[in-house]
C-alpha atoms as a PDB file:
ATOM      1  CA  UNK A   1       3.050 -12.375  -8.009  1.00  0.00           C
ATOM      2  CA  UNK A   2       5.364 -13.515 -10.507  1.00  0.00           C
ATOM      3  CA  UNK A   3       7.611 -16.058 -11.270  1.00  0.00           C
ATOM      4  CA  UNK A   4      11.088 -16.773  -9.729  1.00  0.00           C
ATOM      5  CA  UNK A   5      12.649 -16.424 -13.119  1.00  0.00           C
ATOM      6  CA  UNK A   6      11.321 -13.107 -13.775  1.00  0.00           C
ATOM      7  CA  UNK A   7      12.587 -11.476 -10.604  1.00  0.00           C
ATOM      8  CA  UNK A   8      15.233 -10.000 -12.140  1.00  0.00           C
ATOM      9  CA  UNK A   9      13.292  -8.107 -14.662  1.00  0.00           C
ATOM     10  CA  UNK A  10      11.927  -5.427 -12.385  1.00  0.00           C
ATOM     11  CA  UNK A  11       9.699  -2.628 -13.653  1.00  0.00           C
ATOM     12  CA  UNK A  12      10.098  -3.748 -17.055  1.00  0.00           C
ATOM     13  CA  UNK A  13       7.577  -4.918 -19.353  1.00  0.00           C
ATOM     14  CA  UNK A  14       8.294  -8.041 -20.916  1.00  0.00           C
ATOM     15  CA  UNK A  15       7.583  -8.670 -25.210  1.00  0.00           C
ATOM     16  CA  UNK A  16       4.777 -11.464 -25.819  1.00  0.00           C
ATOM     17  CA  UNK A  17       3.497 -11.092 -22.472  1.00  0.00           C
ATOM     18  CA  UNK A  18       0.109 -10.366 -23.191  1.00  0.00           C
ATOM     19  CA  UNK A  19       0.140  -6.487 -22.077  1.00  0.00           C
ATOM     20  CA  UNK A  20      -1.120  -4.016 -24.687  1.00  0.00           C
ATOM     21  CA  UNK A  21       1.478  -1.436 -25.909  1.00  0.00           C
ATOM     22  CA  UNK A  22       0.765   1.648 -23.991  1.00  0.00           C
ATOM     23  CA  UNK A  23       1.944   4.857 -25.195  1.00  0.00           C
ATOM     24  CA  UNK A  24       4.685   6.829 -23.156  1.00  0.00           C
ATOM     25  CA  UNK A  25       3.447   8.977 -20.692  1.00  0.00           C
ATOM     26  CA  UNK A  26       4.570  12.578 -21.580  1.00  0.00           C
ATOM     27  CA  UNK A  27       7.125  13.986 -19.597  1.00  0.00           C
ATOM     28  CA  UNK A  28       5.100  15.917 -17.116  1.00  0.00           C
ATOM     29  CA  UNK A  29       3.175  13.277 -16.453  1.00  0.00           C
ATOM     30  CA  UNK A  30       6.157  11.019 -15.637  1.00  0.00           C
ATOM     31  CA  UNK A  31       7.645  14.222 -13.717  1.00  0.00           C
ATOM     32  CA  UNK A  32       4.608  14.199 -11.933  1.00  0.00           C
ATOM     33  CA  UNK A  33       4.358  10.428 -11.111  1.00  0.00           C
ATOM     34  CA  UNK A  34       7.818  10.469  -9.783  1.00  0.00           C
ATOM     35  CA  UNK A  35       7.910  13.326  -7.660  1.00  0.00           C
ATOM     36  CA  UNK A  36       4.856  11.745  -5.922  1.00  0.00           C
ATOM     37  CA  UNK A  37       6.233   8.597  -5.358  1.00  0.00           C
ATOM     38  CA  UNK A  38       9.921  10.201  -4.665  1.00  0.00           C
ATOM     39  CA  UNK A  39       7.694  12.079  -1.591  1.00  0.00           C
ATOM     40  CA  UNK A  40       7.510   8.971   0.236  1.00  0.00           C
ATOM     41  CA  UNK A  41      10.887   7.943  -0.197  1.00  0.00           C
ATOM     42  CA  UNK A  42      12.326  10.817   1.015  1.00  0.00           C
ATOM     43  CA  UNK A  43      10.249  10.490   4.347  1.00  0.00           C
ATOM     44  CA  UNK A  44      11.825   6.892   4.704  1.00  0.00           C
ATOM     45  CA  UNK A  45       9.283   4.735   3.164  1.00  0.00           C
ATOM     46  CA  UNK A  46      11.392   1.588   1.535  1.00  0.00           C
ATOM     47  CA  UNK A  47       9.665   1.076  -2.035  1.00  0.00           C
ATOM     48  CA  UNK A  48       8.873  -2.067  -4.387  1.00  0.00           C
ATOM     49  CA  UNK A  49       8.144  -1.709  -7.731  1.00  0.00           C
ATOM     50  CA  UNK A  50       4.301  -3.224  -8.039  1.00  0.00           C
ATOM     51  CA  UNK A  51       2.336  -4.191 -10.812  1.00  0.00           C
ATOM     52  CA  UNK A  52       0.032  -1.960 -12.880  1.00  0.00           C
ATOM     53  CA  UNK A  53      -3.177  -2.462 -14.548  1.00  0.00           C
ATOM     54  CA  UNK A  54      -3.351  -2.747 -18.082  1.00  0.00           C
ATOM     55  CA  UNK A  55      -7.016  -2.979 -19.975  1.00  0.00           C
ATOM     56  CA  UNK A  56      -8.885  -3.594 -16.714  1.00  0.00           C
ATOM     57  CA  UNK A  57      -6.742  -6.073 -15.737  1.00  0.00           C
ATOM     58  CA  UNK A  58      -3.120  -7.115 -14.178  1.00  0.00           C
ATOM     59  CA  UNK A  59       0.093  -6.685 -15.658  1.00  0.00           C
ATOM     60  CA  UNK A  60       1.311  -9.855 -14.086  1.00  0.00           C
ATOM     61  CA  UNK A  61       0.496 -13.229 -16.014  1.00  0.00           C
ATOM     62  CA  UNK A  62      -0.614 -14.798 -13.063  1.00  0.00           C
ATOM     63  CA  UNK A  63      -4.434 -16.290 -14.093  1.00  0.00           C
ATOM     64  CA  UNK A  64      -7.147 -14.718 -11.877  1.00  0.00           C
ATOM     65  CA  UNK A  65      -4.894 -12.795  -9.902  1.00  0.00           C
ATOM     66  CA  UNK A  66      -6.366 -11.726  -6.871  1.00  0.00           C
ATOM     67  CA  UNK A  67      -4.929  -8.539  -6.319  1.00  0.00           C
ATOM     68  CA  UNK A  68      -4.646  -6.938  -9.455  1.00  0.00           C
ATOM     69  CA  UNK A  69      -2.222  -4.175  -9.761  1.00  0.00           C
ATOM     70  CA  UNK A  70      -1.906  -4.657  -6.145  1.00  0.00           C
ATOM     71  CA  UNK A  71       1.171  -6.693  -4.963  1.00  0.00           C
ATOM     72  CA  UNK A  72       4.820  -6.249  -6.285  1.00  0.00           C
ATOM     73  CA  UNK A  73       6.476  -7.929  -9.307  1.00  0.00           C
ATOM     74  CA  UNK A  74       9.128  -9.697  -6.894  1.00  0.00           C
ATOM     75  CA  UNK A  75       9.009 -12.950  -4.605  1.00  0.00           C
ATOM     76  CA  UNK A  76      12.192 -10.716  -3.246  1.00  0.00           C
ATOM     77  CA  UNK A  77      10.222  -7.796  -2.798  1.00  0.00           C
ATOM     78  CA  UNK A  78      11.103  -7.261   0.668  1.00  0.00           C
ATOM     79  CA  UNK A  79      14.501  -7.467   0.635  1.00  0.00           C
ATOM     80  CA  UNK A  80      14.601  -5.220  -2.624  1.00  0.00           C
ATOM     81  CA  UNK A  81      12.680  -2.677  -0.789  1.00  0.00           C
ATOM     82  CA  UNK A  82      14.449   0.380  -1.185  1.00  0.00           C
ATOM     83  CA  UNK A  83      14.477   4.269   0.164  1.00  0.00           C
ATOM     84  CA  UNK A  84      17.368   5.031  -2.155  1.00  0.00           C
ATOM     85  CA  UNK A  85      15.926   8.255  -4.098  1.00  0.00           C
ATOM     86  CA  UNK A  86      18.470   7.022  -7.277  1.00  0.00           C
ATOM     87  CA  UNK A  87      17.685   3.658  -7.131  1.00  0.00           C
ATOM     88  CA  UNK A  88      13.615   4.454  -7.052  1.00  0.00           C
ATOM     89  CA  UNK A  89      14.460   6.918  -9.811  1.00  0.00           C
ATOM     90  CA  UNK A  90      15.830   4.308 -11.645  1.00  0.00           C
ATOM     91  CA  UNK A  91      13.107   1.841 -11.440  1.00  0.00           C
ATOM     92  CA  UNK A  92      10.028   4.533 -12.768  1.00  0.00           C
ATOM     93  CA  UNK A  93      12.359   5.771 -15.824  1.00  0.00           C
ATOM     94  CA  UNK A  94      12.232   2.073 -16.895  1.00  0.00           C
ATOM     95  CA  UNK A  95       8.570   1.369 -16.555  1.00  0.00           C
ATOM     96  CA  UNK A  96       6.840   5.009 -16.495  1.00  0.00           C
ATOM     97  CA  UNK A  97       3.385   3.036 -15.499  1.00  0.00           C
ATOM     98  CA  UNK A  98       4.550   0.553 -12.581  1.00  0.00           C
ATOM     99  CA  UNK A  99       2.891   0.973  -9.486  1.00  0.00           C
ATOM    100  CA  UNK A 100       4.420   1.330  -6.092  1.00  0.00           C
ATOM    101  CA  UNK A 101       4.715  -1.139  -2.836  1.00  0.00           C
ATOM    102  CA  UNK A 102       6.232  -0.032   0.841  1.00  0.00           C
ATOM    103  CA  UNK A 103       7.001  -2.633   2.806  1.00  0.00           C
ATOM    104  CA  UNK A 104       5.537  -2.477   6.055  1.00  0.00           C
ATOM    105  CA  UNK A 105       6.904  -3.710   9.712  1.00  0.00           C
ATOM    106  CA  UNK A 106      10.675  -1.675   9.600  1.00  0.00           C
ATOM    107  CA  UNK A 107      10.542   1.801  10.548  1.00  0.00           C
ATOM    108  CA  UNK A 108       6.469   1.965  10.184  1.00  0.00           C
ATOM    109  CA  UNK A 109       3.788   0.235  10.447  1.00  0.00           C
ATOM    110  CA  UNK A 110      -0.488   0.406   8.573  1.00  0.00           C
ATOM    111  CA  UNK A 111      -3.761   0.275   9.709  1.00  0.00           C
ATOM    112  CA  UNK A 112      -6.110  -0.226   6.806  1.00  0.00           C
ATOM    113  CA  UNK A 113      -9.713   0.824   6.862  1.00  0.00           C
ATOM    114  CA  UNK A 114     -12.551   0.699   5.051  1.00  0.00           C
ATOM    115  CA  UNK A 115     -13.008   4.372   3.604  1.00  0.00           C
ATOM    116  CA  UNK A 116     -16.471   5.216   5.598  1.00  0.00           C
ATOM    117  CA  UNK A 117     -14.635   4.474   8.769  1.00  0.00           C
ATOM    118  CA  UNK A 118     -11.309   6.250   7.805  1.00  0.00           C
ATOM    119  CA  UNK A 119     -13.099   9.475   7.347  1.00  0.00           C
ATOM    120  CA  UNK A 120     -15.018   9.444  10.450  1.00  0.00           C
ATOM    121  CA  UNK A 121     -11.745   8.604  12.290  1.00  0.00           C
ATOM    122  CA  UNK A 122      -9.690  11.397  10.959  1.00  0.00           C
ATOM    123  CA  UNK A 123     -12.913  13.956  11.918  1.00  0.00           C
ATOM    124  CA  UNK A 124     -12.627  12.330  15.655  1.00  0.00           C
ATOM    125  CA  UNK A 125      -8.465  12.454  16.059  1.00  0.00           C
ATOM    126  CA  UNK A 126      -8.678  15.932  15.282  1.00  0.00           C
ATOM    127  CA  UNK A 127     -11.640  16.751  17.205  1.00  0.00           C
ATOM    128  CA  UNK A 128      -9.167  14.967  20.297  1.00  0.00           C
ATOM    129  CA  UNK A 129      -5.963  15.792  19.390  1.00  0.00           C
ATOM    130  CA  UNK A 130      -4.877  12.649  18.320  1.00  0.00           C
ATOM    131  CA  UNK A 131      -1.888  12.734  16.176  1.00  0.00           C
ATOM    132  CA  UNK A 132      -2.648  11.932  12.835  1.00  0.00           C
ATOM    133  CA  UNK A 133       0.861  10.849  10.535  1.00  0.00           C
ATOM    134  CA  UNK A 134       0.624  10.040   6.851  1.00  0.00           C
ATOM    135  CA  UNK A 135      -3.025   8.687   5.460  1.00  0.00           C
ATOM    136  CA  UNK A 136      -3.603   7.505   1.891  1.00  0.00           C
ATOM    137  CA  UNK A 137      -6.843   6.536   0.404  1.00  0.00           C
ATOM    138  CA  UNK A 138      -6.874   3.808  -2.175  1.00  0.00           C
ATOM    139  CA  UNK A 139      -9.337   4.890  -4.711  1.00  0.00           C
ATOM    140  CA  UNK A 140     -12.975   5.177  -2.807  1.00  0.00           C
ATOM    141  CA  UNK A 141     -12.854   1.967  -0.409  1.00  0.00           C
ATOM    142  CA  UNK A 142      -9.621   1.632   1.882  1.00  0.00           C
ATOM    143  CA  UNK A 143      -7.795   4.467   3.791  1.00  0.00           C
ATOM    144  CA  UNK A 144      -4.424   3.689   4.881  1.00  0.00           C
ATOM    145  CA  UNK A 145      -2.815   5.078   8.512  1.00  0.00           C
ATOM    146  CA  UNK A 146       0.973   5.196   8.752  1.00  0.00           C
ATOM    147  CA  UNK A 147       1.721   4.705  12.393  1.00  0.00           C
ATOM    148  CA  UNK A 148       5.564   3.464  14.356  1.00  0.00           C
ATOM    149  CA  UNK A 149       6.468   0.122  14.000  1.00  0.00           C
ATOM    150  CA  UNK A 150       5.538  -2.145  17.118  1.00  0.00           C
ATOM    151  CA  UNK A 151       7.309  -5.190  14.974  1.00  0.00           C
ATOM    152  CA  UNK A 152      10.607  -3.455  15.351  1.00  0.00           C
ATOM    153  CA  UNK A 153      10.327  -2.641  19.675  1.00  0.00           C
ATOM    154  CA  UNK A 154       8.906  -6.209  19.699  1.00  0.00           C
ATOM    155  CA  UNK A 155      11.234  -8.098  17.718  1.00  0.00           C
ATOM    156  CA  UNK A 156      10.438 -11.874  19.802  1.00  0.00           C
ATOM    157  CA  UNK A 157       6.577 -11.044  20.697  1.00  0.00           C
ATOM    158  CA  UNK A 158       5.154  -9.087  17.273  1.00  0.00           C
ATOM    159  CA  UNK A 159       3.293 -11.298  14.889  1.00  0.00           C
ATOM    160  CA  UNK A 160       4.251 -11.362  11.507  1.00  0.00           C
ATOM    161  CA  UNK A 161       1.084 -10.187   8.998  1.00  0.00           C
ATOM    162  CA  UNK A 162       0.497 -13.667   7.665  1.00  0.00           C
ATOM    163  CA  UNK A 163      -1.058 -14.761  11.029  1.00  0.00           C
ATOM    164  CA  UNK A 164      -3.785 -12.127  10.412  1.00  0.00           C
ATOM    165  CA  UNK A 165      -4.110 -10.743   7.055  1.00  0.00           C
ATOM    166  CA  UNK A 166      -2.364 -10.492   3.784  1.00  0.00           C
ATOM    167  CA  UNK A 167      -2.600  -7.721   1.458  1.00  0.00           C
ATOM    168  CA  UNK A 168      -4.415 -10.203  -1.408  1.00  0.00           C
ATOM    169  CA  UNK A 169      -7.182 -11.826   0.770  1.00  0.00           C
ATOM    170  CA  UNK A 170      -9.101  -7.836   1.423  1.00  0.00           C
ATOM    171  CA  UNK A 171     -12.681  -9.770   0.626  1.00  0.00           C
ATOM    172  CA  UNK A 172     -11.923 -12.137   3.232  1.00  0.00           C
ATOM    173  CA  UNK A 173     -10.721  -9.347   5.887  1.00  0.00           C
ATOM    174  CA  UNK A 174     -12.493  -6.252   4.618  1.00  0.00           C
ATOM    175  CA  UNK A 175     -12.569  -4.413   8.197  1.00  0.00           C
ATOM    176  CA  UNK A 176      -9.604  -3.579   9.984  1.00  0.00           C
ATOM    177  CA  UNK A 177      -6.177  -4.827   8.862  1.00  0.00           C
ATOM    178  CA  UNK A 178      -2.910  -4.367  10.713  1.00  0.00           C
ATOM    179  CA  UNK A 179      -0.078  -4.339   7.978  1.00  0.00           C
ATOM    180  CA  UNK A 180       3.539  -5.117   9.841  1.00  0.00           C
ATOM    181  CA  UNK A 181       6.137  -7.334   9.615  1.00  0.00           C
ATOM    182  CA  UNK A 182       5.576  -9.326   5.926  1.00  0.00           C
ATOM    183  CA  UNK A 183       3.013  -7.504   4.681  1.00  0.00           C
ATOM    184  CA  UNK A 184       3.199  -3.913   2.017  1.00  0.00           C
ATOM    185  CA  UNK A 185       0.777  -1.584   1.068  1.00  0.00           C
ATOM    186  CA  UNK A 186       0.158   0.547  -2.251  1.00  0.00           C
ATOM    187  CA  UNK A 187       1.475   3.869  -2.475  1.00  0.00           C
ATOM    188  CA  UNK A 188       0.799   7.584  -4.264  1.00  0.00           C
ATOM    189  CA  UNK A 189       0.610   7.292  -7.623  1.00  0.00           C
ATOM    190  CA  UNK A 190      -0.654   3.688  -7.828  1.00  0.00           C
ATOM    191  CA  UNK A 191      -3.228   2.917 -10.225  1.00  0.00           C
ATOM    192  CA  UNK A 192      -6.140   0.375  -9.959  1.00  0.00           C
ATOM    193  CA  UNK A 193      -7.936  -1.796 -12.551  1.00  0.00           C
ATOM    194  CA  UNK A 194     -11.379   0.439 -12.023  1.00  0.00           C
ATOM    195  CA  UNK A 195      -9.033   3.637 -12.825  1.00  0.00           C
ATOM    196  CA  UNK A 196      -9.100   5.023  -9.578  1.00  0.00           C
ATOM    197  CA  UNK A 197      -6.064   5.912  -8.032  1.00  0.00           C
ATOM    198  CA  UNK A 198      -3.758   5.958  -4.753  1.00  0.00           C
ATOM    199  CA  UNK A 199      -3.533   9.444  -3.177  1.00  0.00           C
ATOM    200  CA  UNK A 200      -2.391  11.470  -0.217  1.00  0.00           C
ATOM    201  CA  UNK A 201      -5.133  12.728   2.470  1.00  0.00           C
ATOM    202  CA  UNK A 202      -2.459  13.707   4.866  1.00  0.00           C
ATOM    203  CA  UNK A 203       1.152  14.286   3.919  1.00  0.00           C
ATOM    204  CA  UNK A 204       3.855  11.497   3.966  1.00  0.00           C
ATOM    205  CA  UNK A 205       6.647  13.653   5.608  1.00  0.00           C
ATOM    206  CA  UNK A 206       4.355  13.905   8.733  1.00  0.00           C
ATOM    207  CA  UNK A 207       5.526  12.395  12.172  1.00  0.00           C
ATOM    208  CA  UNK A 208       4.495   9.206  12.208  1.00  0.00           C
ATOM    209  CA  UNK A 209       2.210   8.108  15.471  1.00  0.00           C
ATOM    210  CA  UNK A 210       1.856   5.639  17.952  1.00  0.00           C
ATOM    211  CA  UNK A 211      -0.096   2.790  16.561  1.00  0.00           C
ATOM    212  CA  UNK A 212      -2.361   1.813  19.621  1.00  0.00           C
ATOM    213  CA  UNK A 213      -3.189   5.715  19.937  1.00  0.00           C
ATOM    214  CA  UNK A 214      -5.104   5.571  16.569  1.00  0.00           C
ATOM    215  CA  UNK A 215      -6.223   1.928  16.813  1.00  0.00           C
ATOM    216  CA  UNK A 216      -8.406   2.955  19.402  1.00  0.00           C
ATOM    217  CA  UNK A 217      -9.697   5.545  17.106  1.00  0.00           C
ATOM    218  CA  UNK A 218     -10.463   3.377  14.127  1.00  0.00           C
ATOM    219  CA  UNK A 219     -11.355   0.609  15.850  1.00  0.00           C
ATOM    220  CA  UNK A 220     -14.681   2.981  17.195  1.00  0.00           C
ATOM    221  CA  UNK A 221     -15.205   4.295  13.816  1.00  0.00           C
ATOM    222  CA  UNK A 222     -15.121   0.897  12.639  1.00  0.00           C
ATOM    223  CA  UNK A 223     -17.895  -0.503  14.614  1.00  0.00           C
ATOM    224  CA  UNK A 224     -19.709   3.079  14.196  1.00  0.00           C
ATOM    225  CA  UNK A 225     -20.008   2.444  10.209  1.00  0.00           C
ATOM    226  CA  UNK A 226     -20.569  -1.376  10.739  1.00  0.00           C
ATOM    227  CA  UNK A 227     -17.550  -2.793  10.306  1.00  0.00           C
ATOM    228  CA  UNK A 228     -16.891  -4.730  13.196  1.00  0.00           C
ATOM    229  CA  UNK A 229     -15.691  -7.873  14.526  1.00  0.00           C
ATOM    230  CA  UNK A 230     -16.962 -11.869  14.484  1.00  0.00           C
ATOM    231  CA  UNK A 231     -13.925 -13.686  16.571  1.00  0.00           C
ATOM    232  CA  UNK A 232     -11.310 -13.093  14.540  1.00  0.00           C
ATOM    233  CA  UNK A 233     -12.889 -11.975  11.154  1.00  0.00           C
ATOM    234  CA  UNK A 234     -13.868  -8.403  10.412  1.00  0.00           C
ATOM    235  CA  UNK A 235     -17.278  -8.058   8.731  1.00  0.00           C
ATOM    236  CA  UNK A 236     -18.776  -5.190   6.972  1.00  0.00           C
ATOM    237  CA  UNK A 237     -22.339  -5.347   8.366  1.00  0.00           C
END
């Protein structure tokens, strides 16, 4: 995260700040990188310009950062959110290398899985018919399943994400996490510190399902690869 006084300076890399000088990406690689990322918006995703990794590390100047390249440049990130195509447009032409947040717990909602266990539950839902909406896979360890909202038809009842997990403490929760209300994940064409990247498995503009449907599912592949629960903590085992 960054400072309060730097809010303001979205998507725009600041002189002194540390950050190497990176080359600009040529112009159908920037094409490319904003078409992807435009994909989501136009399916309703609101977006947050994120930080990126530069040299292995964060592009934030935040020491030891825990989520590097990971979590947006803004304290006002979810109120900046936006699914304006111009205004998302606007943000990428700036800083060609940002990476991209959607905030979760509006119009959808994200069930984040360990990789192993996203697989095997995408080769069960469509062995049973289980509708499947938009899945990304972050680099080779999480895969992400956009479902409906249940914050938004339980307004007084839903928790908020920071009474279960938050997107920066993954080692601490590193089985299931529920992503609503408060919380954002990465999307396609983020780019992590290791060099791996954000990607579609399934398409964004897909109908987005029920969320308890495909909780069931993951939560069996989950304990089928080991992942499973201690009280309230998910362990890999």
């Amino acid at each position: 995260m960054e400072s309060a006084s730097r809010r303001s300076s979205w998507w725009r890399r600041r002189p002194g700040s540390g950050a190497r000088t990176v080359a600009p990406l040529g112009a159908t690689e920037s094409a490319s990188r904003l078409e992807q990322l435009l994909r989501a918006v136009r399916a309703g995703f609101p977006v947050a310009p994120a930080a990126h990794a530069v040299d292995y590390r964060c592009s934030c100047d935040r020491v030891g950062c825990p989520a590097p390249a990971q979590h947006p440049l803004s304290f006002a990130w979810q109120s900046q959110a936006s699914a304006d195509v111009e205004q998302v447009t606007r943000w990428l032409a700036r800083d060609p290398e940002a990476n991209a947040v959607t905030a979760t717990g509006r119009d959808h909602d994200v069930l984040d899985v360990p990789a192993e266990a996203g697989r095997l539950a995408l080769e069960r839902m469509d062995e049973l018919g289980v509708a499947v909406g938009p899945v990304a896979a972050v680099g080779d360890d999480r895969y992400l399943f956009f479902t409906t909202s249940r914050a938004a038809l339980d307004e007084d009842e839903w928790w908020t994400s920071e009474l279960d997990t938050s997107p920066e403490n993954v080692t601490e929760h590193p089985g299931l996490r529920w992503h609503t209300r408060g919380s954002y994940v990465l999307l396609p064409p983020s780019r992590l510190v290791d060099g791996s990247t954000v990607s579609w498995v399934r398409e964004p503009d897909r109908q987005l399902p029920d969320p308890l449907r495909v909780l069931d599912v993951l939560t069996d592949a989950c304990t089928a690869v080991g992942a499973v629960a201690v009280g309230e903590h998910w362990l890999i085992g």
